[in-house]
PDB file of N, CA and C in Angstrom:
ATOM      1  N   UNK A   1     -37.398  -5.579  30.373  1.00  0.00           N
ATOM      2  CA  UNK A   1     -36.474  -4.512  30.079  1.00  0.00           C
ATOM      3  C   UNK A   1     -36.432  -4.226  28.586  1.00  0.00           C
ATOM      4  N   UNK A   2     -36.321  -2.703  28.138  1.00  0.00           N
ATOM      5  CA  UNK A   2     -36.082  -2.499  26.713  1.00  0.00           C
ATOM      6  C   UNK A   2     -34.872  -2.082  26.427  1.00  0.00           C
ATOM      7  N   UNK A   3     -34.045  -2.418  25.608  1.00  0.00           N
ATOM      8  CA  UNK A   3     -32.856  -2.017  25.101  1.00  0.00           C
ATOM      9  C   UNK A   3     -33.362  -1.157  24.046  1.00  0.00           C
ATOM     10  N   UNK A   4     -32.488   0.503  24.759  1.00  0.00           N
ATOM     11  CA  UNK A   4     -32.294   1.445  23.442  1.00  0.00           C
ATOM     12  C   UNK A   4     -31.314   1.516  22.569  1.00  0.00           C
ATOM     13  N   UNK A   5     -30.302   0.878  22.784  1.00  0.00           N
ATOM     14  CA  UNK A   5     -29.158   0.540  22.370  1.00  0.00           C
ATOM     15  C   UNK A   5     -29.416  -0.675  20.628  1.00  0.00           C
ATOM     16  N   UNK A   6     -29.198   0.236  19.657  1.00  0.00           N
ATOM     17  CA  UNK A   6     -28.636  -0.865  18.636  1.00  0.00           C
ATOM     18  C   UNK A   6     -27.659  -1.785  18.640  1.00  0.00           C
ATOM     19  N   UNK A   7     -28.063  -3.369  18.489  1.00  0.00           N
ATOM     20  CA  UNK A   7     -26.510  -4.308  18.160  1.00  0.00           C
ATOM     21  C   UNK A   7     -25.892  -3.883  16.873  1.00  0.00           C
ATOM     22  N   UNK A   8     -24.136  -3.621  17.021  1.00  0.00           N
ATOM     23  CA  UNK A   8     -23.869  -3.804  15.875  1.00  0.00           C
ATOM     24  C   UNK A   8     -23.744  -5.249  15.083  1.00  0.00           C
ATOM     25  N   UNK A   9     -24.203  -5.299  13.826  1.00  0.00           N
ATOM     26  CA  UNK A   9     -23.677  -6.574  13.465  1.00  0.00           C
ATOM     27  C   UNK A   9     -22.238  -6.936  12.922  1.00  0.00           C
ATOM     28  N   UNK A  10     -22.138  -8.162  13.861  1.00  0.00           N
ATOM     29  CA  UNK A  10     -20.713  -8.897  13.850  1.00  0.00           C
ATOM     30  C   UNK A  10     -20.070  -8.819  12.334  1.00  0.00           C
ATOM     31  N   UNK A  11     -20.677  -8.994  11.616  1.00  0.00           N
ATOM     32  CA  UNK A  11     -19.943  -9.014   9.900  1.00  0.00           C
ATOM     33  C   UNK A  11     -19.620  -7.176   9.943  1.00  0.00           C
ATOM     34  N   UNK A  12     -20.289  -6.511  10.667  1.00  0.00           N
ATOM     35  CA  UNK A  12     -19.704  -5.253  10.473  1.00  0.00           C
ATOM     36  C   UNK A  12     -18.905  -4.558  11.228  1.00  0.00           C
ATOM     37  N   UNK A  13     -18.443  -5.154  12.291  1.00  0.00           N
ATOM     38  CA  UNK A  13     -17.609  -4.455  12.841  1.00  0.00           C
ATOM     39  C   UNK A  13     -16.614  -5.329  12.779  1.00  0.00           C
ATOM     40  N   UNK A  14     -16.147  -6.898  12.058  1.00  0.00           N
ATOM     41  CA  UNK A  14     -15.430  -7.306  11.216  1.00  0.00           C
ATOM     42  C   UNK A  14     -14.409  -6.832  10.173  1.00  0.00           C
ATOM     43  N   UNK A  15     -15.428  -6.874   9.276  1.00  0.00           N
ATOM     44  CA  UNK A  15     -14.936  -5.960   8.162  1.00  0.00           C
ATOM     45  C   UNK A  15     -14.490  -4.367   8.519  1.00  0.00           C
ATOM     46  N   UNK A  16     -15.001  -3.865   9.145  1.00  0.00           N
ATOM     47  CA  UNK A  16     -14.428  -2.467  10.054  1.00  0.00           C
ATOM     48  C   UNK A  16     -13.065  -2.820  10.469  1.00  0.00           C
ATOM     49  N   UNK A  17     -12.884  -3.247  11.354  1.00  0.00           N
ATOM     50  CA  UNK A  17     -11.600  -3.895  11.206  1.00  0.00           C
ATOM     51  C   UNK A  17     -10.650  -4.362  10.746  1.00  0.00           C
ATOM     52  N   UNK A  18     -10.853  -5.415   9.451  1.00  0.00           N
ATOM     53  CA  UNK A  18     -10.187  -5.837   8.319  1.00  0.00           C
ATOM     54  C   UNK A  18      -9.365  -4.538   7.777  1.00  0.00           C
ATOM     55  N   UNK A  19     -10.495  -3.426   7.428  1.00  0.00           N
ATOM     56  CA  UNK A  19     -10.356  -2.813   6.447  1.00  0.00           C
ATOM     57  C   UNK A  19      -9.025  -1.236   7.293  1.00  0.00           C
ATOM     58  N   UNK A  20      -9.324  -1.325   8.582  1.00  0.00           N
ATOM     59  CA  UNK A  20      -8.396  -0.575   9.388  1.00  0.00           C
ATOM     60  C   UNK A  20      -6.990  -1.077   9.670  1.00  0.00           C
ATOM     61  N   UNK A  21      -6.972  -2.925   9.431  1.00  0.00           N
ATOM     62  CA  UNK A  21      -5.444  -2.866   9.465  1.00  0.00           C
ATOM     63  C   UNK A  21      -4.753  -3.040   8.149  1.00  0.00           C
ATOM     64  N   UNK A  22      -5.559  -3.225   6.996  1.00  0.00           N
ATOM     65  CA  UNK A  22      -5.103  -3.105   5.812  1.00  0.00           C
ATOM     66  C   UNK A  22      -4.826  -1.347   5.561  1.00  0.00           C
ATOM     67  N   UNK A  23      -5.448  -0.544   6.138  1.00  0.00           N
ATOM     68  CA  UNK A  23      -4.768   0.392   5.697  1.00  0.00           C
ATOM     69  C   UNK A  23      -3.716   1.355   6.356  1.00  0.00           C
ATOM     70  N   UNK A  24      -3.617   0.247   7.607  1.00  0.00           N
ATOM     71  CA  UNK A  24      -2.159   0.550   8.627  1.00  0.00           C
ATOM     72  C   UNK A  24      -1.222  -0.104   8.109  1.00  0.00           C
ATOM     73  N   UNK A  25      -0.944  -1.334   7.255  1.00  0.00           N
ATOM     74  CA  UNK A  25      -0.064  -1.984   6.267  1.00  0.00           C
ATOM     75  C   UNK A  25       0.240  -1.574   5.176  1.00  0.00           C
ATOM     76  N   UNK A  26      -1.135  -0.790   4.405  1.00  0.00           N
ATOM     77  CA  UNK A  26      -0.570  -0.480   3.165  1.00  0.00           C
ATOM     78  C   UNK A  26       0.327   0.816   2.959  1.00  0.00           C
ATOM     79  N   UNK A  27       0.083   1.871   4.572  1.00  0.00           N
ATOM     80  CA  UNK A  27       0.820   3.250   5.169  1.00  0.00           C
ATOM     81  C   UNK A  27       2.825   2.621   4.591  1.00  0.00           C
ATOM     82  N   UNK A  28       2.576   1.468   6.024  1.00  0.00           N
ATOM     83  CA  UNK A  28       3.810   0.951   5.959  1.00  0.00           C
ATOM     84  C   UNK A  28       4.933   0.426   4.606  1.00  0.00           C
ATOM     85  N   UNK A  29       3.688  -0.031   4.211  1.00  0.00           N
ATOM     86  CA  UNK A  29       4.465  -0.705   2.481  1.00  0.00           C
ATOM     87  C   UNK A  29       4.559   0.302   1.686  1.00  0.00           C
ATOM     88  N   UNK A  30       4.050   1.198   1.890  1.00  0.00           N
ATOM     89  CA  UNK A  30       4.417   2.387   0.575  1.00  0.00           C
ATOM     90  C   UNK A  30       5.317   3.261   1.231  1.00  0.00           C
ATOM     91  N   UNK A  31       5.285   3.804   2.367  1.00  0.00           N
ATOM     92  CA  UNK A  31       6.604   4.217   3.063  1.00  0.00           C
ATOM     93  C   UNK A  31       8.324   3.352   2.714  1.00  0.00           C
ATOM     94  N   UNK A  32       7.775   2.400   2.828  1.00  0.00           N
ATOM     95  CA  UNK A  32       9.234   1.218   2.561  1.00  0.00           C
ATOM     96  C   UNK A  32       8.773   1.448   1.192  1.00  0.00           C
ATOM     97  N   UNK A  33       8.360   1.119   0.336  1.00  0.00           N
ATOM     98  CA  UNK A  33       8.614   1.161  -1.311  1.00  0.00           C
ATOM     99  C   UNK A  33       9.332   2.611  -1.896  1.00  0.00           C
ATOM    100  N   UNK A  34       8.883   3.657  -1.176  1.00  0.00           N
ATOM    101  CA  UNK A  34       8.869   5.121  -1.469  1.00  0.00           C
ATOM    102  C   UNK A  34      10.533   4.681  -1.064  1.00  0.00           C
ATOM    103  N   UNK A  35      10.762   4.495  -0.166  1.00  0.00           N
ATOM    104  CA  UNK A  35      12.066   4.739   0.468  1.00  0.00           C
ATOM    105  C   UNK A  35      13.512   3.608  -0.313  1.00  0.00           C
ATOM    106  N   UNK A  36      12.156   2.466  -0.621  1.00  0.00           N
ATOM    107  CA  UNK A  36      13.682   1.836  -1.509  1.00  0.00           C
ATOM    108  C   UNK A  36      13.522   2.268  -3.256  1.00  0.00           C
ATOM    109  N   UNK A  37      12.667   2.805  -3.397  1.00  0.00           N
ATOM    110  CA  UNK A  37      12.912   3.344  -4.783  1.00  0.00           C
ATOM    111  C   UNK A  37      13.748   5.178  -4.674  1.00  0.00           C
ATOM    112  N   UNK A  38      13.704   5.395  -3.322  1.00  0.00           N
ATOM    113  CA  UNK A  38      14.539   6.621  -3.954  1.00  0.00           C
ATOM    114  C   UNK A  38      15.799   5.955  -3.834  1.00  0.00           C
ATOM    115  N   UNK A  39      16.703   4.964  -2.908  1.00  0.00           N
ATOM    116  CA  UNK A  39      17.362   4.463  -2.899  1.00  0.00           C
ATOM    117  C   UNK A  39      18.321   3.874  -4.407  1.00  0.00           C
ATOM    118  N   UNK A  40      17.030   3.377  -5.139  1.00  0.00           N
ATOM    119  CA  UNK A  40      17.400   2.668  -6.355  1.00  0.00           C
ATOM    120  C   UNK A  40      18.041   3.581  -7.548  1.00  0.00           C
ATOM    121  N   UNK A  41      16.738   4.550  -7.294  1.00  0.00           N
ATOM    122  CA  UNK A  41      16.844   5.802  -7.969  1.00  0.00           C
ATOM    123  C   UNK A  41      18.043   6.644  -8.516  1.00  0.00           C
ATOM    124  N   UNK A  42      18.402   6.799  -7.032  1.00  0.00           N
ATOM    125  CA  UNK A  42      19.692   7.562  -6.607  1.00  0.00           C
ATOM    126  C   UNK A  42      21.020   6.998  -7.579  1.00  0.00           C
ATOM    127  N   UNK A  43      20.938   6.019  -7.963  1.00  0.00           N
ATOM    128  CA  UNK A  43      21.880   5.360  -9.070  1.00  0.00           C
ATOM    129  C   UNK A  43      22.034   5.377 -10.017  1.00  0.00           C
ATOM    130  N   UNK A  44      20.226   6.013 -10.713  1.00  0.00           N
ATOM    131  CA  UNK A  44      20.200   5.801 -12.098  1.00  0.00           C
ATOM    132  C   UNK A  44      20.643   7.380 -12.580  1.00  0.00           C
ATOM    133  N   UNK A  45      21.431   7.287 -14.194  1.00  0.00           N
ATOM    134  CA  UNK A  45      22.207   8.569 -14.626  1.00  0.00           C
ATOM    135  C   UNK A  45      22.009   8.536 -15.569  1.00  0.00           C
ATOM    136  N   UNK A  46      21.737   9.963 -16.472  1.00  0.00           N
ATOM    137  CA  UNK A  46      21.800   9.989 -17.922  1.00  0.00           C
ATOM    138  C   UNK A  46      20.865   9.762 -18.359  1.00  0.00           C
ATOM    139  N   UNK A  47      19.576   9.997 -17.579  1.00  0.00           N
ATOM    140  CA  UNK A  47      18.159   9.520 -18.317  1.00  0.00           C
ATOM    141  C   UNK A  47      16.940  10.613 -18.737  1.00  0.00           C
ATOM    142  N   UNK A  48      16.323  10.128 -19.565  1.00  0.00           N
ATOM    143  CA  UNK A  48      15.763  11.675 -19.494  1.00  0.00           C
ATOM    144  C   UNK A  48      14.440  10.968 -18.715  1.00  0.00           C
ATOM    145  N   UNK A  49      13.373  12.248 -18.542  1.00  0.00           N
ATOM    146  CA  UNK A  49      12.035  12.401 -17.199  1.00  0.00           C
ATOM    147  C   UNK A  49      11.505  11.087 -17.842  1.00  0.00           C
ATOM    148  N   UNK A  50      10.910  10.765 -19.244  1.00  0.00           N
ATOM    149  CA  UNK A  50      10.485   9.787 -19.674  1.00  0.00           C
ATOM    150  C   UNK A  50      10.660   8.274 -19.671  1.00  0.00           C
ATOM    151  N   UNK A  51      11.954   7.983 -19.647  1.00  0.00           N
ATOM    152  CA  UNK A  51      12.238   6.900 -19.242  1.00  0.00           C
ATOM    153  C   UNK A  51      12.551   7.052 -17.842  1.00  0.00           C
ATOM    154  N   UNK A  52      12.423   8.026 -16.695  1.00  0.00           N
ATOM    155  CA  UNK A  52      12.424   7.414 -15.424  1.00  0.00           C
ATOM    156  C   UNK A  52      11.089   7.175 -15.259  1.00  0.00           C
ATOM    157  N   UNK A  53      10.162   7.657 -15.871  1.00  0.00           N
ATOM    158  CA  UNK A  53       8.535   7.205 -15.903  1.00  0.00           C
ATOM    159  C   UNK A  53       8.795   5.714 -16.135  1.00  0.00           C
ATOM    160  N   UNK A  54       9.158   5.432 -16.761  1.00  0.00           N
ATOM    161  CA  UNK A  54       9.034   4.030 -17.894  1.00  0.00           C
ATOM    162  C   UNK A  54       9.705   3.325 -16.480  1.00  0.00           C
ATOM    163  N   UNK A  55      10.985   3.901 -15.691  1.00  0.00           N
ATOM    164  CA  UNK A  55      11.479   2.865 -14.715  1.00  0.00           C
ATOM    165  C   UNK A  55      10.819   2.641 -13.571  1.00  0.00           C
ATOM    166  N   UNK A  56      10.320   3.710 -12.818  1.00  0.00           N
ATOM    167  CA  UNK A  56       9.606   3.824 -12.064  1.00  0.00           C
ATOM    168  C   UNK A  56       8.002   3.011 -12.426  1.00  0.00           C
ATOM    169  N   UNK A  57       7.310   3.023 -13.570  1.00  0.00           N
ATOM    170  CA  UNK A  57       6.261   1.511 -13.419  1.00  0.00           C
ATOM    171  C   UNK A  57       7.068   0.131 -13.491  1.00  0.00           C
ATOM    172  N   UNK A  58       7.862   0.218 -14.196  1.00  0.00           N
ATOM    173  CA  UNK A  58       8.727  -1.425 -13.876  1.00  0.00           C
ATOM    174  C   UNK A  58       8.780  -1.195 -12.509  1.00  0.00           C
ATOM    175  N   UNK A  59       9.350  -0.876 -11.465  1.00  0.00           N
ATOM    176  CA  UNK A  59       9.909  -0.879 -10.375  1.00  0.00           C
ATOM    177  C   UNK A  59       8.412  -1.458  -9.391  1.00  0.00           C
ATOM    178  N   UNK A  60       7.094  -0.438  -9.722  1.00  0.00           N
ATOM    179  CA  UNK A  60       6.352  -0.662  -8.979  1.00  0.00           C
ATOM    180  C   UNK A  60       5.577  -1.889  -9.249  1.00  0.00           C
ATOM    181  N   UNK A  61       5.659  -1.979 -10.856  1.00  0.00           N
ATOM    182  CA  UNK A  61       5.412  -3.641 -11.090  1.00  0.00           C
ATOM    183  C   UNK A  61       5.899  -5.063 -10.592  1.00  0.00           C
ATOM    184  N   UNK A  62       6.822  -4.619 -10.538  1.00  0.00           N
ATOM    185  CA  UNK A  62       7.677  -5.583  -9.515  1.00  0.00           C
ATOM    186  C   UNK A  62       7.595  -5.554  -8.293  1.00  0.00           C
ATOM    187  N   UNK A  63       7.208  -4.563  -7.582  1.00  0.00           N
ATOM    188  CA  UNK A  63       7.013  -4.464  -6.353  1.00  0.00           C
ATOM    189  C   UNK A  63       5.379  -5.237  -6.125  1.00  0.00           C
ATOM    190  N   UNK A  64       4.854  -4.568  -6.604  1.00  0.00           N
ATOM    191  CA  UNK A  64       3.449  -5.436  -6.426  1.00  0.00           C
ATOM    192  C   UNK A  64       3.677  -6.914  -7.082  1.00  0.00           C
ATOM    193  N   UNK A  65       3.930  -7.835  -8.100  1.00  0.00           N
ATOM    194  CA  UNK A  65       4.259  -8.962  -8.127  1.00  0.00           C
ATOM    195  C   UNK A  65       4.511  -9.665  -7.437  1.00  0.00           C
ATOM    196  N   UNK A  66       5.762  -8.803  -6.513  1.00  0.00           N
ATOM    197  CA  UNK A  66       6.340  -9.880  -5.328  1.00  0.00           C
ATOM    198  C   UNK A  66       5.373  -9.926  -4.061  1.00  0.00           C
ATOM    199  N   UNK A  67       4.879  -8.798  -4.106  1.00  0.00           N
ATOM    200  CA  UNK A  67       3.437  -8.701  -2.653  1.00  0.00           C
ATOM    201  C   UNK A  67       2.594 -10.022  -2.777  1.00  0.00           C
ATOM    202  N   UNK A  68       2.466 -10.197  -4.095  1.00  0.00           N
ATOM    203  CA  UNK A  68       1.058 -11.256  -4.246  1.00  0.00           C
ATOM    204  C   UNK A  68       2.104 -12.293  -3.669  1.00  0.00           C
ATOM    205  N   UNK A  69       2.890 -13.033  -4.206  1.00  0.00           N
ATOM    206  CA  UNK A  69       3.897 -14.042  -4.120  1.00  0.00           C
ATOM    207  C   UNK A  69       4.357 -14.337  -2.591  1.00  0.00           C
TER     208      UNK A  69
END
């Protein structure tokens, strides 16, 4: 018998995978980050556009810090 059919290889439909639920997690984590920084947001007063720049990378710095952790 001849197979016309290509195998895929196992390391690749692996990593195919890997890489599909990392980016069904990372949907989720930036949805929740988006949502607790407008939250945070919503508090801060009296600032001008520049320093909410300046707060908003602290915020996401911290957010990614604690991911690794």
């Amino acid at each position: 018998m001849t197979q016309n059919r290509q195998r895929t290889d196992v390391n690749v439909m692996a990593a195919r995978a890997v890489k599909q639920t990392i980016a069904k997690h990372e949907t989720a984590l930036t949805a929740d980050l988006e949502a607790a920084w407008a939250e945070w947001s919503a508090g801060v007063s009296k600032v001008d556009a520049r320093t909410m720049t300046l707060l908003r990378a602290a915020f996401d710095a911290g957010a990614e810090a604690a991911s690794r952790n």
